[in-house]
N, C-alpha and C. Protein backbone atom coordinates (compact mmCIF):
# COMPACT_ATOMS: atom_id res chain seq x y z
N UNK A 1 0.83 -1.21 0.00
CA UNK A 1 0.00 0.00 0.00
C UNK A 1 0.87 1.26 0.00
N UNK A 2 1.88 1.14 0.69
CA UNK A 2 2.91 2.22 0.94
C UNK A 2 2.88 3.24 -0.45
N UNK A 3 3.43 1.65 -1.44
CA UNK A 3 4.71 2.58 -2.76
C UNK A 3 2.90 2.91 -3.32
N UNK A 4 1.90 2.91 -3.23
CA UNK A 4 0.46 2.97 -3.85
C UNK A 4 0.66 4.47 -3.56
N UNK A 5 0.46 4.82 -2.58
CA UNK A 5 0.35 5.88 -1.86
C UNK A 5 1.45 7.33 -2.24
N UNK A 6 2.37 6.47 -2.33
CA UNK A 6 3.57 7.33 -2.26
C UNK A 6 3.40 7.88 -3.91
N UNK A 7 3.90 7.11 -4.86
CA UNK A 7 3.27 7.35 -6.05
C UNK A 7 1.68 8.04 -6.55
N UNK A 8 0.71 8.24 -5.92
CA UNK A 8 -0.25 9.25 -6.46
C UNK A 8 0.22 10.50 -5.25
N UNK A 9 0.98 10.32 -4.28
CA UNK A 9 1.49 11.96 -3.68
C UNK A 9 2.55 12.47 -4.02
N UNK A 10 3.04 11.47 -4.70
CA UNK A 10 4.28 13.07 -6.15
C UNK A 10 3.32 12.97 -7.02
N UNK A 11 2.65 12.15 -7.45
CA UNK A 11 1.53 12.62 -8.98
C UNK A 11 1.07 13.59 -8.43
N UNK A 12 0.35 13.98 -7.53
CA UNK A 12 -0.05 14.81 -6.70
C UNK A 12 0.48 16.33 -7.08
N UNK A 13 1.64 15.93 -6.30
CA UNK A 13 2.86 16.83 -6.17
C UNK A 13 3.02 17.69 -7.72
N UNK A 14 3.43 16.84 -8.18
CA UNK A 14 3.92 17.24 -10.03
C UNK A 14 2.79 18.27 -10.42
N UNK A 15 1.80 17.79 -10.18
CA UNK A 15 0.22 18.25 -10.83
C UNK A 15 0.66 19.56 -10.06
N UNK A 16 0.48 19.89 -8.82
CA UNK A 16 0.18 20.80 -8.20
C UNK A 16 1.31 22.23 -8.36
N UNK A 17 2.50 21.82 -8.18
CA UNK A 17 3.84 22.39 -8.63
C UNK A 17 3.34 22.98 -10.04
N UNK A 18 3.04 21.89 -11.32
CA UNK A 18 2.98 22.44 -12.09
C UNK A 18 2.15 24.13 -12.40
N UNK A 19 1.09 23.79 -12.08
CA UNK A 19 0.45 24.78 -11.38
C UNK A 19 0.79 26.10 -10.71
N UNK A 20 1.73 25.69 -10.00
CA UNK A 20 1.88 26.59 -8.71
C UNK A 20 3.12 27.78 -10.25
N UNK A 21 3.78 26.95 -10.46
CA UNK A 21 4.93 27.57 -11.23
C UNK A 21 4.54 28.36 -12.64
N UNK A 22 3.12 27.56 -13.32
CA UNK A 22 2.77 28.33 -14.43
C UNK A 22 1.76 29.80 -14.09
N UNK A 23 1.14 29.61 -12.97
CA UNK A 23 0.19 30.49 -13.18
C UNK A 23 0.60 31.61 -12.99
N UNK A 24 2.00 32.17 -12.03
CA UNK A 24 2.16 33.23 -12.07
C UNK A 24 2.86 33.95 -13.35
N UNK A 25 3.26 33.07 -14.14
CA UNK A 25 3.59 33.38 -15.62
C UNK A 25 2.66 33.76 -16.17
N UNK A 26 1.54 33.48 -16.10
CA UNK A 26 0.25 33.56 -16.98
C UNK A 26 -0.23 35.16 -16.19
N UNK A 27 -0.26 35.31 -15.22
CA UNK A 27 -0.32 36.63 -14.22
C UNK A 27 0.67 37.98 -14.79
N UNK A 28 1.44 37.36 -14.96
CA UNK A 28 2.94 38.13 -15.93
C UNK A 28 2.13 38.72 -17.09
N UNK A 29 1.82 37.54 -18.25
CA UNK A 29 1.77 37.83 -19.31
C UNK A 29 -0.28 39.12 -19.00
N UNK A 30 -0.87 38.07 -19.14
CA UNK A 30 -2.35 38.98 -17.87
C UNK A 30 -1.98 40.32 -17.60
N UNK A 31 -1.52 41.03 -17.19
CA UNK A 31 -0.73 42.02 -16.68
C UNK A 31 -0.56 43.10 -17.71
N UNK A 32 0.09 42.53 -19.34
CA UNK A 32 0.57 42.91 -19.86
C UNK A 32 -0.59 43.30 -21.27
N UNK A 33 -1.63 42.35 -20.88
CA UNK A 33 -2.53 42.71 -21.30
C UNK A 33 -4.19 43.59 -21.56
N UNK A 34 -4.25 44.25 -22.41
CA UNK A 34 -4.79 45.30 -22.16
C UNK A 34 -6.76 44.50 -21.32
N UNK A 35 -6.44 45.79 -20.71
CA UNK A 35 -8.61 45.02 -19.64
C UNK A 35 -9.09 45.26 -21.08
N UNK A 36 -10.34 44.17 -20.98
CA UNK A 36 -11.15 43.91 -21.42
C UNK A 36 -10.94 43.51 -23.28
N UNK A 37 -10.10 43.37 -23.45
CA UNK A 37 -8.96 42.49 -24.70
C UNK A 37 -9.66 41.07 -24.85
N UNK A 38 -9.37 40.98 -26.01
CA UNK A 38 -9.85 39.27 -25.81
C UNK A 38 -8.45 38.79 -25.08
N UNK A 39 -7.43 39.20 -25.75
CA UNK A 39 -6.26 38.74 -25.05
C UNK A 39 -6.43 38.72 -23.20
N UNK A 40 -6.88 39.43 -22.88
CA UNK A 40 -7.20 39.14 -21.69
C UNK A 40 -8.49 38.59 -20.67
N UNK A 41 -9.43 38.58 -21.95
CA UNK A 41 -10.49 37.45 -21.39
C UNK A 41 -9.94 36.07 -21.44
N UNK A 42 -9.29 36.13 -22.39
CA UNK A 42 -8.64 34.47 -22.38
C UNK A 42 -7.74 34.19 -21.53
N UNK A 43 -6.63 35.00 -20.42
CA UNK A 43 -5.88 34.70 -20.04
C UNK A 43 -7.27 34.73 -18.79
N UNK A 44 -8.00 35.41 -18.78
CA UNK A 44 -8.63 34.88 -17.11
C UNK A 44 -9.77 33.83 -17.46
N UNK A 45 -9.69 33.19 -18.66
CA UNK A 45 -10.40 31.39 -18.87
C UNK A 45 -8.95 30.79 -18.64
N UNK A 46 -8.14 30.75 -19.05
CA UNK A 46 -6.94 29.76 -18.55
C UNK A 46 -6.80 30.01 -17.28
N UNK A 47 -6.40 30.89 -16.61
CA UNK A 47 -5.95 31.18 -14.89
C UNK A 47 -7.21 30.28 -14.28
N UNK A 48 -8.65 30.94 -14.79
CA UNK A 48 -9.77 30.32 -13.86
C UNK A 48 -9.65 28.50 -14.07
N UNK A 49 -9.45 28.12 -15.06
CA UNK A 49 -9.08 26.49 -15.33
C UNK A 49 -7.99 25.83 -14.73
N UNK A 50 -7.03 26.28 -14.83
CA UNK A 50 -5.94 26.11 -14.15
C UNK A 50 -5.72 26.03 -12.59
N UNK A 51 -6.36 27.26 -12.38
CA UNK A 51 -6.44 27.17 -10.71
C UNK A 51 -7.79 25.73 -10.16
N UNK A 52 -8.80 26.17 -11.13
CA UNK A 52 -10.23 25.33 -10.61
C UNK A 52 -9.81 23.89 -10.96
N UNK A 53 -9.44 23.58 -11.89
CA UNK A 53 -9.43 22.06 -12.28
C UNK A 53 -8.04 21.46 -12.11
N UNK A 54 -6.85 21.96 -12.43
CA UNK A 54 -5.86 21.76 -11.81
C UNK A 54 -5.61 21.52 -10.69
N UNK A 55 -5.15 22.74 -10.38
CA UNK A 55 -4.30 23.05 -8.89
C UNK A 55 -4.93 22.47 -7.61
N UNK A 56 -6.00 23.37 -7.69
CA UNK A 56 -7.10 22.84 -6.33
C UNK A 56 -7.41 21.52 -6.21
N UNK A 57 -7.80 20.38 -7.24
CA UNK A 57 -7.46 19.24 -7.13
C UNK A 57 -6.52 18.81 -6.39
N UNK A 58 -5.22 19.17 -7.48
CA UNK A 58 -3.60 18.38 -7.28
C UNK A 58 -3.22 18.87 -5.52
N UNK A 59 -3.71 20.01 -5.34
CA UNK A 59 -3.93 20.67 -3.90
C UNK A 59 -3.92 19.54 -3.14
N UNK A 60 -5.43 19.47 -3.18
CA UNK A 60 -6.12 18.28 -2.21
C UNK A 60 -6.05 17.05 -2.05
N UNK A 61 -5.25 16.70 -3.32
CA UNK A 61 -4.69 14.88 -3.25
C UNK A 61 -3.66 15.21 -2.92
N UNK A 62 -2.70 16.22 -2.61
CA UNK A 62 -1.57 16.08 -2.46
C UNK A 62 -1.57 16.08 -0.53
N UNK A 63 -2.78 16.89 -0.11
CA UNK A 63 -2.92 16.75 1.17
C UNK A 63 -2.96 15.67 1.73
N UNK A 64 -3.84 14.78 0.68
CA UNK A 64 -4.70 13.67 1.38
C UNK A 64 -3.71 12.80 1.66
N UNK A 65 -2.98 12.12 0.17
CA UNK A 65 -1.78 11.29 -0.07
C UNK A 65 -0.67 11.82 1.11
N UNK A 66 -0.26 12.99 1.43
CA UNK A 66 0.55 13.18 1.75
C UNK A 66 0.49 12.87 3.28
N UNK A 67 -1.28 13.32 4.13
CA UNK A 67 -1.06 12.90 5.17
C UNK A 67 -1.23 11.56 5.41
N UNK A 68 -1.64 11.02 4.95
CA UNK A 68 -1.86 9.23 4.78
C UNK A 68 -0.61 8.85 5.07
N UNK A 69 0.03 9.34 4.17
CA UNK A 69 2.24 8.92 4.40
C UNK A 69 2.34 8.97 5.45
N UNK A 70 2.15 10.15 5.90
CA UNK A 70 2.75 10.23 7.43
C UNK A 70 1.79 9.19 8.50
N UNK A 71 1.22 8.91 8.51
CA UNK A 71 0.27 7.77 9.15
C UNK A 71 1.09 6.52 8.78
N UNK A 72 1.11 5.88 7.73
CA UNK A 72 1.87 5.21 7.32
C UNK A 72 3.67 4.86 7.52
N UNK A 73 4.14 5.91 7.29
CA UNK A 73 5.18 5.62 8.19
C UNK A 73 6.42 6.30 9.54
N UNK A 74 4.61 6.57 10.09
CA UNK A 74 4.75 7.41 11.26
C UNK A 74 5.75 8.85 10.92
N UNK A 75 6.01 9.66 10.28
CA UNK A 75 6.79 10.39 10.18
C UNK A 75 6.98 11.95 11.09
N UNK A 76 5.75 12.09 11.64
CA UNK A 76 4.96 13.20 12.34
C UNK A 76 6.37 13.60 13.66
N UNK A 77 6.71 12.39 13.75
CA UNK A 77 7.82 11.93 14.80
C UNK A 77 9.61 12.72 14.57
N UNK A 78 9.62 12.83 13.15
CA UNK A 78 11.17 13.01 12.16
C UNK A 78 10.69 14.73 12.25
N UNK A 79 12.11 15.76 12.68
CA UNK A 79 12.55 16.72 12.46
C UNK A 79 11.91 17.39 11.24
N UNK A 80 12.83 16.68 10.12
CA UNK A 80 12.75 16.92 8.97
C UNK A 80 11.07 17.45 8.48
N UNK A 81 10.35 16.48 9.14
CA UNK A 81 8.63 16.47 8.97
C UNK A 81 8.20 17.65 9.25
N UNK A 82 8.48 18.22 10.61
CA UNK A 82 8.04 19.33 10.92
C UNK A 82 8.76 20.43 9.98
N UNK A 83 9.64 20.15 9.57
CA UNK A 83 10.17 21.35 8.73
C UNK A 83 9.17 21.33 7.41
N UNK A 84 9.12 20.24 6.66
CA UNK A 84 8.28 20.02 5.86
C UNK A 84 6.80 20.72 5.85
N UNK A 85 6.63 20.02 7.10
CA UNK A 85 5.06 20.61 6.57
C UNK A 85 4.61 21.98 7.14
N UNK A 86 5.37 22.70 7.63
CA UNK A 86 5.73 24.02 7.85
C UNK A 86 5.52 24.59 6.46
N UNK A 87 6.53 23.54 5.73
CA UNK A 87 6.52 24.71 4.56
C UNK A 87 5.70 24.09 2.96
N UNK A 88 4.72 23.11 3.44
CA UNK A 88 3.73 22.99 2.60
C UNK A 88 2.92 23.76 3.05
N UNK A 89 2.48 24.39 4.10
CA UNK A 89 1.76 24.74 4.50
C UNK A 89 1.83 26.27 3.84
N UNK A 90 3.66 26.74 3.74
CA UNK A 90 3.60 27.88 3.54
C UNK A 90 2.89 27.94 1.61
N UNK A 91 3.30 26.76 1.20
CA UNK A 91 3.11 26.46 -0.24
C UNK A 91 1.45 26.90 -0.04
N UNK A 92 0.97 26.09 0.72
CA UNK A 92 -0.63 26.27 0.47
C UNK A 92 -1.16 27.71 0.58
N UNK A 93 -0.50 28.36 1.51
CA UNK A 93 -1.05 29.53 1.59
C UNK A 93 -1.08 30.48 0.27
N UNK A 94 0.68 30.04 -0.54
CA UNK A 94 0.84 30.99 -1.61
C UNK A 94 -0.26 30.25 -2.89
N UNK A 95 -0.77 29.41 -2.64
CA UNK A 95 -1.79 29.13 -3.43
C UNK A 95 -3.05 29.55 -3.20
N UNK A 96 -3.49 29.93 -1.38
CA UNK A 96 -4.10 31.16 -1.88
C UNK A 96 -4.41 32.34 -2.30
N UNK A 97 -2.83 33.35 -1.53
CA UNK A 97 -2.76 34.12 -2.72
C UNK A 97 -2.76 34.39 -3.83
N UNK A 98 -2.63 33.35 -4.62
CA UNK A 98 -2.36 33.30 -6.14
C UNK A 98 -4.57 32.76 -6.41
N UNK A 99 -5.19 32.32 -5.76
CA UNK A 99 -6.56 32.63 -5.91
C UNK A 99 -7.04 33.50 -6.00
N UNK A 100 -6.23 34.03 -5.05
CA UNK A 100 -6.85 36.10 -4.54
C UNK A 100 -6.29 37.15 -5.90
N UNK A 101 -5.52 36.64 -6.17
CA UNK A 101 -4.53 37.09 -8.07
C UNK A 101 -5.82 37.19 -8.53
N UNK A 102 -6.15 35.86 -8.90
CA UNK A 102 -6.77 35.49 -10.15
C UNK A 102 -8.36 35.93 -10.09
N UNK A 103 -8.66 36.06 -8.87
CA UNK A 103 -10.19 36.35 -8.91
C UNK A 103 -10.07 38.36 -9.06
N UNK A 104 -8.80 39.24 -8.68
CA UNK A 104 -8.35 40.57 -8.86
C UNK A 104 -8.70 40.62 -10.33
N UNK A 105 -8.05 39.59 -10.62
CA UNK A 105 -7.85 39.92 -12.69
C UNK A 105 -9.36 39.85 -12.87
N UNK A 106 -9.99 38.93 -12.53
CA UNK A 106 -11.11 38.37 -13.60
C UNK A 106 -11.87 39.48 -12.88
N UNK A 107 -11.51 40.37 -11.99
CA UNK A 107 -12.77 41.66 -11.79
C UNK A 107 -11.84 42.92 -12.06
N UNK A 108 -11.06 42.98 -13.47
CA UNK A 108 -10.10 43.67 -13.89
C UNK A 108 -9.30 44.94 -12.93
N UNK A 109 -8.87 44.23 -11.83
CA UNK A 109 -8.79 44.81 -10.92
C UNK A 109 -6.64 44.78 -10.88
N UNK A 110 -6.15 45.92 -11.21
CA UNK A 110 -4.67 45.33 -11.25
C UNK A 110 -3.76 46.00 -9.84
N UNK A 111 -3.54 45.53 -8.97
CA UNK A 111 -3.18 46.10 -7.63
C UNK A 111 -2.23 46.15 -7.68
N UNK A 112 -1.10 44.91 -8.38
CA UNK A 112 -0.04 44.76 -8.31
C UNK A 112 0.73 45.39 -9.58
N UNK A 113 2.04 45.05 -9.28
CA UNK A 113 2.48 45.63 -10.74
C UNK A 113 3.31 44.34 -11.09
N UNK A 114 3.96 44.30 -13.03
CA UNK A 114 4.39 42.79 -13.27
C UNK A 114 5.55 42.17 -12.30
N UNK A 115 6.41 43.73 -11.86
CA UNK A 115 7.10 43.07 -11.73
C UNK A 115 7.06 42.29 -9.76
N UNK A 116 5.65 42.57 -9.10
CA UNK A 116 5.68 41.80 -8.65
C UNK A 116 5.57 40.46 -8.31
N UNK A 117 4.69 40.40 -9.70
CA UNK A 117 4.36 38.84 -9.99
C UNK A 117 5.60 37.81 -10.43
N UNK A 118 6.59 38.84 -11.18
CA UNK A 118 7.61 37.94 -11.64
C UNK A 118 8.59 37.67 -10.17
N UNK A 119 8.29 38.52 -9.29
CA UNK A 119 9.31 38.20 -7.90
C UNK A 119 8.45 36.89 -7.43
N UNK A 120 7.21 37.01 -7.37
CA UNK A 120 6.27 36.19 -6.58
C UNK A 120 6.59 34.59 -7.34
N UNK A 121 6.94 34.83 -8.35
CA UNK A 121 6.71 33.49 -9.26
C UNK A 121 8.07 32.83 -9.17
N UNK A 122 9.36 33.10 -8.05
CA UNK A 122 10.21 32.24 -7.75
C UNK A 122 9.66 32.19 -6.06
N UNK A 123 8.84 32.03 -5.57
CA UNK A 123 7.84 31.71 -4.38
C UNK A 123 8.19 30.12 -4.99
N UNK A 124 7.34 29.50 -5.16
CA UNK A 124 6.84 28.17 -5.12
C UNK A 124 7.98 27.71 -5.46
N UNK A 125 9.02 27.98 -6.28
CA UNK A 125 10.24 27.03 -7.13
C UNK A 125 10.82 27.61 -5.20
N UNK A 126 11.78 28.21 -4.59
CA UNK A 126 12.52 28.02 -3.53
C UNK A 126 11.76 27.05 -2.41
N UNK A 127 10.44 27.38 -2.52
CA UNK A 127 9.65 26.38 -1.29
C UNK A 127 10.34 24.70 -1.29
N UNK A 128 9.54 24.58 -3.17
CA UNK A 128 9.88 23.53 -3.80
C UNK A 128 11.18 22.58 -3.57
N UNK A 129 12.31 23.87 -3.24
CA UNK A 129 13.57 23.23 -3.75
C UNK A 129 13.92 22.64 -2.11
N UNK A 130 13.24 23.45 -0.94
CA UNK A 130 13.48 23.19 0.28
C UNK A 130 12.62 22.07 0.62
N UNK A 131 11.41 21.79 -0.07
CA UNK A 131 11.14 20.53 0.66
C UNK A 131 11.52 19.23 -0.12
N UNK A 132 11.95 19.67 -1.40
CA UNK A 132 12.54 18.09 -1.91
C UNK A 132 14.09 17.75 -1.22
N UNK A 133 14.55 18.76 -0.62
CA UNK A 133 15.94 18.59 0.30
C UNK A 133 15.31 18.10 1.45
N UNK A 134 14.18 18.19 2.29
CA UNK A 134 13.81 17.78 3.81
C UNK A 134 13.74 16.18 3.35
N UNK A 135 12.87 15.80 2.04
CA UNK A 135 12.54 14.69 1.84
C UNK A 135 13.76 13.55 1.87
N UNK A 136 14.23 14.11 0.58
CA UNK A 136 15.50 13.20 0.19
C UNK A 136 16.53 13.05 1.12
N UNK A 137 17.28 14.05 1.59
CA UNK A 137 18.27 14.41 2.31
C UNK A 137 17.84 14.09 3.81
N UNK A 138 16.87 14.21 4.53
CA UNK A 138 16.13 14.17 6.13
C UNK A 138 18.08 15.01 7.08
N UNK A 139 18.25 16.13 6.94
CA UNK A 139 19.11 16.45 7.36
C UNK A 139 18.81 16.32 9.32
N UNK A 140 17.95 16.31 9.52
CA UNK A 140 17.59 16.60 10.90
C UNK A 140 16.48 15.32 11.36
């Protein structure tokens, strides 16, 4: 059951990452496009798909799968864990900011400017890079 498990929570994972890493590109380009454009009705049908059918899914299996693991092989117990899910947690949050993005755009609302989105959009890749080091590595 383990490797069952373990395998749909990086599918999980992959799905969700993917996500996490494109949409603020798409926020970038969004940005750059003029309100009420088709060019920019279409970028807020991709963001709204992306976030709704994507992410938020890959989100929630990645929760599910992920806490199951830790049940499975007790991990709640390992250093490393608590560092971890510290910082899925921080992951989850920047996924709701990046909701709070996307529902700004689709009420052509631009608060931010690009180039905060392009700072925001190495968010998820450093999270990323710190919890595949807690995983692999368990330094602690």
């Amino acid at each position: 059951m383990y490797e069952w498990v373990k395998a749909l929570h990086i599918i999980s994972v992959i799905s969700w990452m993917a996500g996490q890493l494109y949409l603020p590109r798409l926020l970038i380009y969004h940005f750059d496009a003029e309100t009420g454009s088709v060019q920019s009705e279409t970028f807020k049908l991709m963001e709204r798909r992306l976030l709704r059918i994507i992410m938020t899914p890959a989100m929630l299996a990645t929760w599910i799968f992920g806490l199951w693991l830790v049940v499975l092989i007790d991990a709640h117990q390992e250093g490393w864990f608590a560092a971890k899910f510290f910082l899925v947690i921080l992951m989850s949050a920047f996924h709701g900011f990046q909701a709070r993005w996307v529902r700004e755009f689709r009420e052509d609302k631009r608060l931010r400017s690009a180039r905060f989105y392009r700072i925001a959009n190495e968010g998820p890749t450093l999270l990323m890079i710190a919890i595949v080091i807690l995983v692999v590595v368990k330094p602690f």
